[in-house]
N, C-alpha and C. Protein backbone atom coordinates (compact mmCIF):
# COMPACT_ATOMS: atom_id res chain seq x y z
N UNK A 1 0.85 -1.17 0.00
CA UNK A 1 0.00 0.00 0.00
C UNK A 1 0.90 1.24 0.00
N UNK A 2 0.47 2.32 -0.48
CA UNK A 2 1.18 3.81 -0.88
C UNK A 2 0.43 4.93 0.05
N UNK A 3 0.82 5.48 0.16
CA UNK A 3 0.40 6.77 0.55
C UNK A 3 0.36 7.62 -0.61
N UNK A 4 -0.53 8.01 -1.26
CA UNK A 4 -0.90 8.73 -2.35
C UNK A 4 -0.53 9.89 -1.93
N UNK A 5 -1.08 10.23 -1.14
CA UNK A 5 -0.13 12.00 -1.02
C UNK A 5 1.62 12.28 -1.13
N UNK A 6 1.93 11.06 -1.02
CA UNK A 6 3.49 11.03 -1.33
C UNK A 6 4.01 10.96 -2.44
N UNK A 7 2.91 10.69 -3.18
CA UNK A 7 3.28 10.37 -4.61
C UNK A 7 3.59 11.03 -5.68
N UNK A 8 4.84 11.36 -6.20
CA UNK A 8 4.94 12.51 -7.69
C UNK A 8 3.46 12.47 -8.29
N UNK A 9 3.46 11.34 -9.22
CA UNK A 9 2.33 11.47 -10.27
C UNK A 9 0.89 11.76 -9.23
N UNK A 10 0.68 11.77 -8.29
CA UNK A 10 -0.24 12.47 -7.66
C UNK A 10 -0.56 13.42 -7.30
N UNK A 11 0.63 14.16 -7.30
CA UNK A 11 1.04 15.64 -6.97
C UNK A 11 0.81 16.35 -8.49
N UNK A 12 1.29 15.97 -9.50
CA UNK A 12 1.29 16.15 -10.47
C UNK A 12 -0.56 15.99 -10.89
N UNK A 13 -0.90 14.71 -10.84
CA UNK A 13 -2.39 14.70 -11.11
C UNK A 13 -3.25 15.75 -10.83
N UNK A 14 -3.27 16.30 -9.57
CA UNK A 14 -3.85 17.15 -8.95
C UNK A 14 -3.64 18.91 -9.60
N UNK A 15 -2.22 19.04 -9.76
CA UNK A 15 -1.60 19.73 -10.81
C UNK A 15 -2.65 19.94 -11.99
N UNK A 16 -2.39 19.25 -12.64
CA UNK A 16 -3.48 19.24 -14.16
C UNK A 16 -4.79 19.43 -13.70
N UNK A 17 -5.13 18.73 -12.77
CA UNK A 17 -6.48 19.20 -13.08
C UNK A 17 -7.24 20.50 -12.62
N UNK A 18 -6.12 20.71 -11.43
CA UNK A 18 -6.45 22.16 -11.34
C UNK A 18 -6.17 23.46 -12.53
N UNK A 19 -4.89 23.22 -13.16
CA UNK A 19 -5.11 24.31 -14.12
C UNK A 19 -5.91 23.71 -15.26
N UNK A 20 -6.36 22.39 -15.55
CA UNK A 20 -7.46 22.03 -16.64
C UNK A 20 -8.87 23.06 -16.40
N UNK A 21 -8.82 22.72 -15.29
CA UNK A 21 -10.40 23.86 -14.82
C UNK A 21 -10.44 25.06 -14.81
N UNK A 22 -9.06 25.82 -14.70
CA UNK A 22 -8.68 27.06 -15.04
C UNK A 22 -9.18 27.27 -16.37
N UNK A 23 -8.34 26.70 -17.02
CA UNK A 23 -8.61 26.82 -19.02
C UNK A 23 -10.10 26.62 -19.50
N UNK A 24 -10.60 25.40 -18.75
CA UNK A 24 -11.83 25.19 -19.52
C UNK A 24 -13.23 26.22 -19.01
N UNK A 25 -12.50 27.18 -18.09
CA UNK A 25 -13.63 28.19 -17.25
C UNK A 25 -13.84 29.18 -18.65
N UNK A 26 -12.43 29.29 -19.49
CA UNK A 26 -12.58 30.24 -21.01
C UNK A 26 -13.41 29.94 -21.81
N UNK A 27 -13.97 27.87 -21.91
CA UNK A 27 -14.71 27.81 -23.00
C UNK A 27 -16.32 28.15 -22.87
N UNK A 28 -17.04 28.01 -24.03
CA UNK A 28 -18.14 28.81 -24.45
C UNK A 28 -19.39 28.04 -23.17
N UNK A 29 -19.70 28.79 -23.05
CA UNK A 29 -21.36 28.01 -21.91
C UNK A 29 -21.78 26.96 -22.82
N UNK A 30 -22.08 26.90 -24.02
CA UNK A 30 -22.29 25.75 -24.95
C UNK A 30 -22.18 24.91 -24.71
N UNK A 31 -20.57 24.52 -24.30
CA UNK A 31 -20.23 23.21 -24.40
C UNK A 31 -19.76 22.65 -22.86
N UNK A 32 -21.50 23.33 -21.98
CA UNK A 32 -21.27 23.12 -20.19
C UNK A 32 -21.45 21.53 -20.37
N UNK A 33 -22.36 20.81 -21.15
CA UNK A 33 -23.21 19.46 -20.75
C UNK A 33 -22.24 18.68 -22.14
N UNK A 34 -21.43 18.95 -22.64
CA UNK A 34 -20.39 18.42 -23.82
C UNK A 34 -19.06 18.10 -23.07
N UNK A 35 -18.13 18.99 -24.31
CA UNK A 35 -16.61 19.08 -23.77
C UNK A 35 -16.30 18.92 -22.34
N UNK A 36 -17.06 20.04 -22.07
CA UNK A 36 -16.53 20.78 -20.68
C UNK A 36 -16.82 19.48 -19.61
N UNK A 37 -17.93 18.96 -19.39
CA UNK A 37 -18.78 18.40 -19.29
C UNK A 37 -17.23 16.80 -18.84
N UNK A 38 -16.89 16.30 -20.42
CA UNK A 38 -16.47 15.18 -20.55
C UNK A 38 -14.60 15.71 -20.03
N UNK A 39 -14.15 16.86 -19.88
CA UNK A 39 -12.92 17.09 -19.81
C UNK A 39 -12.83 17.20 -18.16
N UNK A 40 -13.73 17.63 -17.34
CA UNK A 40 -14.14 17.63 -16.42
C UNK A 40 -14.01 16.12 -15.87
N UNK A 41 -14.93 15.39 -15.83
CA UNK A 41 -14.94 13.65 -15.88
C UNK A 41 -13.42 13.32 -15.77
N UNK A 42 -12.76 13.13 -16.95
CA UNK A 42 -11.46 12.61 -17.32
C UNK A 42 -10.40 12.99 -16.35
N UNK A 43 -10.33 14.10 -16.24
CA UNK A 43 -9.21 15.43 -15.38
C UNK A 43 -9.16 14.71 -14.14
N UNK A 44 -10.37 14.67 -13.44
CA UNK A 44 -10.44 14.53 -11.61
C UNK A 44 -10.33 12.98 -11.88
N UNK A 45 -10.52 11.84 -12.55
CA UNK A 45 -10.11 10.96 -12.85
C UNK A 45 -8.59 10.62 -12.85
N UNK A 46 -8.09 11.23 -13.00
CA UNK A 46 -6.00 11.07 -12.97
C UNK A 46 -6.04 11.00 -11.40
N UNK A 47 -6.16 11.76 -10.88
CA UNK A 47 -5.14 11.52 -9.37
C UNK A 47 -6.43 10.85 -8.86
N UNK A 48 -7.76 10.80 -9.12
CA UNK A 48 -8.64 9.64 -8.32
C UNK A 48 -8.21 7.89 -7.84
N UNK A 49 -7.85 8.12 -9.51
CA UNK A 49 -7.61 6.95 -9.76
C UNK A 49 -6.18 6.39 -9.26
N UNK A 50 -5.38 7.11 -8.97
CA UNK A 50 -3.61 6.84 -8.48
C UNK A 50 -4.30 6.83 -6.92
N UNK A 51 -5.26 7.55 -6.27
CA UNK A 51 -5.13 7.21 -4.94
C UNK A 51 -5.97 6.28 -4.51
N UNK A 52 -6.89 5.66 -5.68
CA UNK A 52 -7.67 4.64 -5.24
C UNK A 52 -6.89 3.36 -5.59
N UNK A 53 -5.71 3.01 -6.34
CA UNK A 53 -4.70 2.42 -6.76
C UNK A 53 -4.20 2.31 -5.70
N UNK A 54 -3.53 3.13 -4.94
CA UNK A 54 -2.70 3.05 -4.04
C UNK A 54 -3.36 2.53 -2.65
N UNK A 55 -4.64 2.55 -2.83
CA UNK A 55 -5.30 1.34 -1.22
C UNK A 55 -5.09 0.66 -1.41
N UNK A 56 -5.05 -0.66 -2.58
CA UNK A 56 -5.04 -1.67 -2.94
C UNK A 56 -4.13 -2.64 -2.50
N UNK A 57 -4.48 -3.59 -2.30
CA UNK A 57 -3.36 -4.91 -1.74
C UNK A 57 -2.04 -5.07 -2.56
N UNK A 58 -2.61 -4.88 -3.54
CA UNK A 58 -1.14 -5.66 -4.53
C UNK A 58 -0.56 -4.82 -5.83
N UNK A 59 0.11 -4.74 -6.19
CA UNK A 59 0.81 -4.12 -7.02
C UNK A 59 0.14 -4.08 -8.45
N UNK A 60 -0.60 -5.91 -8.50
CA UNK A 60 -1.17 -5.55 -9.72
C UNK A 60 -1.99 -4.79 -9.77
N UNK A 61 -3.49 -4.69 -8.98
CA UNK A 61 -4.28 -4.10 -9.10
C UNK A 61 -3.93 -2.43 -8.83
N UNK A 62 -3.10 -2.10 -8.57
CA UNK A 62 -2.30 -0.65 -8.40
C UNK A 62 -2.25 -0.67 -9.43
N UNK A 63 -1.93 -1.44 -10.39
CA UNK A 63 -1.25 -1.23 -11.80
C UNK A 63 -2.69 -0.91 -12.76
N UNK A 64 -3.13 -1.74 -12.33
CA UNK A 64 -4.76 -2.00 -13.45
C UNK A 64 -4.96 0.23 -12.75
N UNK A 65 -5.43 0.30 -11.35
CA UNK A 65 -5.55 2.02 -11.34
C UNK A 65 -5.12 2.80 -12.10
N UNK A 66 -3.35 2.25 -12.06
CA UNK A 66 -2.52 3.41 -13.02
C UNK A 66 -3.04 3.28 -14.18
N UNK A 67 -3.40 1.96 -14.97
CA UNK A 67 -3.71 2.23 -16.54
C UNK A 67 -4.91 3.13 -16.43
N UNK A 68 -6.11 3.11 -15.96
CA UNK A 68 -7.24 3.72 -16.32
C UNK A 68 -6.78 4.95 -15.69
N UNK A 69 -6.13 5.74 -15.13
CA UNK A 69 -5.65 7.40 -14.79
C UNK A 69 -4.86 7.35 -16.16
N UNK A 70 -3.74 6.03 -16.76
CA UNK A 70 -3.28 6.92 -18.19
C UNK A 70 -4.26 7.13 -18.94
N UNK A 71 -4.89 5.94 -19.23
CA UNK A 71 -6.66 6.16 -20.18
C UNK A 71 -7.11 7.32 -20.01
N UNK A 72 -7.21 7.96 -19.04
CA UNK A 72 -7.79 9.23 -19.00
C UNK A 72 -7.09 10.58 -19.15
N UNK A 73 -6.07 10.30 -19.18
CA UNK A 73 -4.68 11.07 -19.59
C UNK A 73 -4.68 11.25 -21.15
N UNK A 74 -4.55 10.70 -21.42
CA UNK A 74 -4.63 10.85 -23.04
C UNK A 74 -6.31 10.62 -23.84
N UNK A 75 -7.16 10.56 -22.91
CA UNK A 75 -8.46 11.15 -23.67
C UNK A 75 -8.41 12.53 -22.99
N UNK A 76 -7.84 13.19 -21.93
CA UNK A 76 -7.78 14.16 -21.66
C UNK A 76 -6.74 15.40 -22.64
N UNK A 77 -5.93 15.23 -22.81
CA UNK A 77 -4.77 15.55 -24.39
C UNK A 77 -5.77 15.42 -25.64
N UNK A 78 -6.44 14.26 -25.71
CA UNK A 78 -6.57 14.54 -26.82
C UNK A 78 -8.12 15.54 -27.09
N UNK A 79 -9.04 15.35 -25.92
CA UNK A 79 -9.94 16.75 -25.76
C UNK A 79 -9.54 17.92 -25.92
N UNK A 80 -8.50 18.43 -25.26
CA UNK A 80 -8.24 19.60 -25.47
C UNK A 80 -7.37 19.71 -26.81
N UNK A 81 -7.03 19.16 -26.86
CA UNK A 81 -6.43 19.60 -28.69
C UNK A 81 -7.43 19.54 -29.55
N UNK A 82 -8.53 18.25 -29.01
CA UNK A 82 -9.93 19.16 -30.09
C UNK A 82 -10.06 20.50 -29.81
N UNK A 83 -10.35 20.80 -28.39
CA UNK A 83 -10.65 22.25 -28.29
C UNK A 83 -9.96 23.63 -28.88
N UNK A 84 -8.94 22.92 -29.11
CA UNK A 84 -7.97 24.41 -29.61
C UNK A 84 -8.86 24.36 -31.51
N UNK A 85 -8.70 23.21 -31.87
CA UNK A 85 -9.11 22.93 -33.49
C UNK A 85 -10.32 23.17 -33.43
N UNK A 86 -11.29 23.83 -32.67
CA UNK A 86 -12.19 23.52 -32.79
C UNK A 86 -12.12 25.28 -32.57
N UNK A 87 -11.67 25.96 -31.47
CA UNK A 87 -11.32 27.74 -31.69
C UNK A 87 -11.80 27.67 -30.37
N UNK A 88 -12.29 26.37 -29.27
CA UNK A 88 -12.94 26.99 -27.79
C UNK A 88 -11.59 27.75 -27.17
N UNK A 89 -10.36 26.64 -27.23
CA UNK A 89 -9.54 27.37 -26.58
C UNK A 89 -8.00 27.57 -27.42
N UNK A 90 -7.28 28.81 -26.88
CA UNK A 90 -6.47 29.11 -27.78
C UNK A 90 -5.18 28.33 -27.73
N UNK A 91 -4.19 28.30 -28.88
CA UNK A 91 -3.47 26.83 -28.50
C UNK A 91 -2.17 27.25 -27.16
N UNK A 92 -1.88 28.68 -27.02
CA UNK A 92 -1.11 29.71 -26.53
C UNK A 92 -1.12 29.22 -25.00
N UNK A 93 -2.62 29.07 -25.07
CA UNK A 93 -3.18 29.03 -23.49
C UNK A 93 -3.18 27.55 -22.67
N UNK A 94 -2.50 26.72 -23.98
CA UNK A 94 -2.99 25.41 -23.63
C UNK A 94 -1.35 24.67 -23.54
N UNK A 95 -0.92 25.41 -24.24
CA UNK A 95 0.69 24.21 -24.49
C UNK A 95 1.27 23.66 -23.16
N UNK A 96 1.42 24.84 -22.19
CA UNK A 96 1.95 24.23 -20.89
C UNK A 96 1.11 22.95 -20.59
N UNK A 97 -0.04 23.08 -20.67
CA UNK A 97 -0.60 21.82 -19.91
C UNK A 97 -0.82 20.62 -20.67
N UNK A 98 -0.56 20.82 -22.18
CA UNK A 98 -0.51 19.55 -22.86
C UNK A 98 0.79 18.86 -23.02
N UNK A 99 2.13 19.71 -22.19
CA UNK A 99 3.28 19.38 -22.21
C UNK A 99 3.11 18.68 -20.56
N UNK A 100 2.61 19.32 -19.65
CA UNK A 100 2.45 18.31 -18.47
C UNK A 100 2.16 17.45 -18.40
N UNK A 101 0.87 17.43 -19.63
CA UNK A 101 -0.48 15.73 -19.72
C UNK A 101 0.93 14.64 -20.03
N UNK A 102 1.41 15.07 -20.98
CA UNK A 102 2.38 14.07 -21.84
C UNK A 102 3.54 13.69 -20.67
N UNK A 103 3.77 14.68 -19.96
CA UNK A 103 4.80 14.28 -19.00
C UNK A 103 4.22 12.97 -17.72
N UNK A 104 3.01 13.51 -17.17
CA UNK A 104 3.02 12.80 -16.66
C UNK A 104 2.23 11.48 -17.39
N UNK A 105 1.98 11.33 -18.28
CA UNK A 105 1.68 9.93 -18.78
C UNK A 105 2.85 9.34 -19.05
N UNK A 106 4.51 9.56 -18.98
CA UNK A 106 5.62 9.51 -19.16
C UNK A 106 5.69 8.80 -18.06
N UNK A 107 5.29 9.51 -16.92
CA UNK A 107 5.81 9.16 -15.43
C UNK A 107 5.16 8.01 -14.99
N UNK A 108 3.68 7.89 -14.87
CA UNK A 108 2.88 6.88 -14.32
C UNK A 108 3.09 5.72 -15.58
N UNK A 109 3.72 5.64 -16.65
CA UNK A 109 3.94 4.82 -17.48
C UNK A 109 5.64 3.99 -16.43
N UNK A 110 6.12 4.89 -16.49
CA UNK A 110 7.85 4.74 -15.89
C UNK A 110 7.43 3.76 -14.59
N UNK A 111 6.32 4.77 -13.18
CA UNK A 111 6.16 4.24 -12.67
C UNK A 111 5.10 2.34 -12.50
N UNK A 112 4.53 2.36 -13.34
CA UNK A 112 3.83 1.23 -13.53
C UNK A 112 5.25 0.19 -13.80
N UNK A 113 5.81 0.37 -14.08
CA UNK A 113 7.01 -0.31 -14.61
C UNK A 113 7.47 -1.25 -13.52
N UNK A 114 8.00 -0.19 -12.80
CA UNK A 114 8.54 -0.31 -11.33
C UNK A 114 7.46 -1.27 -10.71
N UNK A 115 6.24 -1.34 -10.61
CA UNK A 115 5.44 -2.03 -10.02
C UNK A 115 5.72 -3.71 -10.35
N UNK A 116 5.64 -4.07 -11.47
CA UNK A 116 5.68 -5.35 -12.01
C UNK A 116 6.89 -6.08 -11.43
């Protein structure tokens, strides 16, 4: 068992999704029960999922957590890069955090590693 609050990629999780909610406060009221809606979902999903991973007895099932926080990691990347193609949000406003998404799917990839 882990202590999730100790954890980089948790620290980090929490990270993203706080400035995700920052950014997506810019897009249009439109897309409250859509995008926003599904980017929302995905976001608080990353570090949910690393600290509900980390109760777990065994390493595998830690592991099975970490995959579905990356799953949501990269439907989260790839939402918001719709959003920029799409004009909700600008790409200016977004790069830092699509350079974090990628980092830490880097990390909880690295770390899953370590688990096995």
């Amino acid at each position: 068992m882990h202590n999730f609050r100790q954890l980089q990629i948790w620290k980090e999780g929490m990270a993203i999704t706080k400035a995700t909610y920052l950014v997506i406060n810019n897009m249009p009221s439109t897309e409250k029960f859509g995008l926003i809606s599904q980017i929302s979902r995905c976001v608080v999903s990353v570090p949910s999922n690393i600290a509900e991973g980390s109760s777990r007895s065994s390493n595998k099932e830690f592991s099975h957590f970490l995959s579905v926080a990356l799953g949501s990691l990269f439907e989260l990347e790839t939402q918001v890069l719709l959003c920029v193609d799409l004009g909700f949000l600008v790409l200016e406003n977004t790069e830092q955090l699509i350079k974090d998404i990628i980092q830490l799917q880097k990390k909880i990839s690295t770390f899953k590693k370590s688990l096995i």
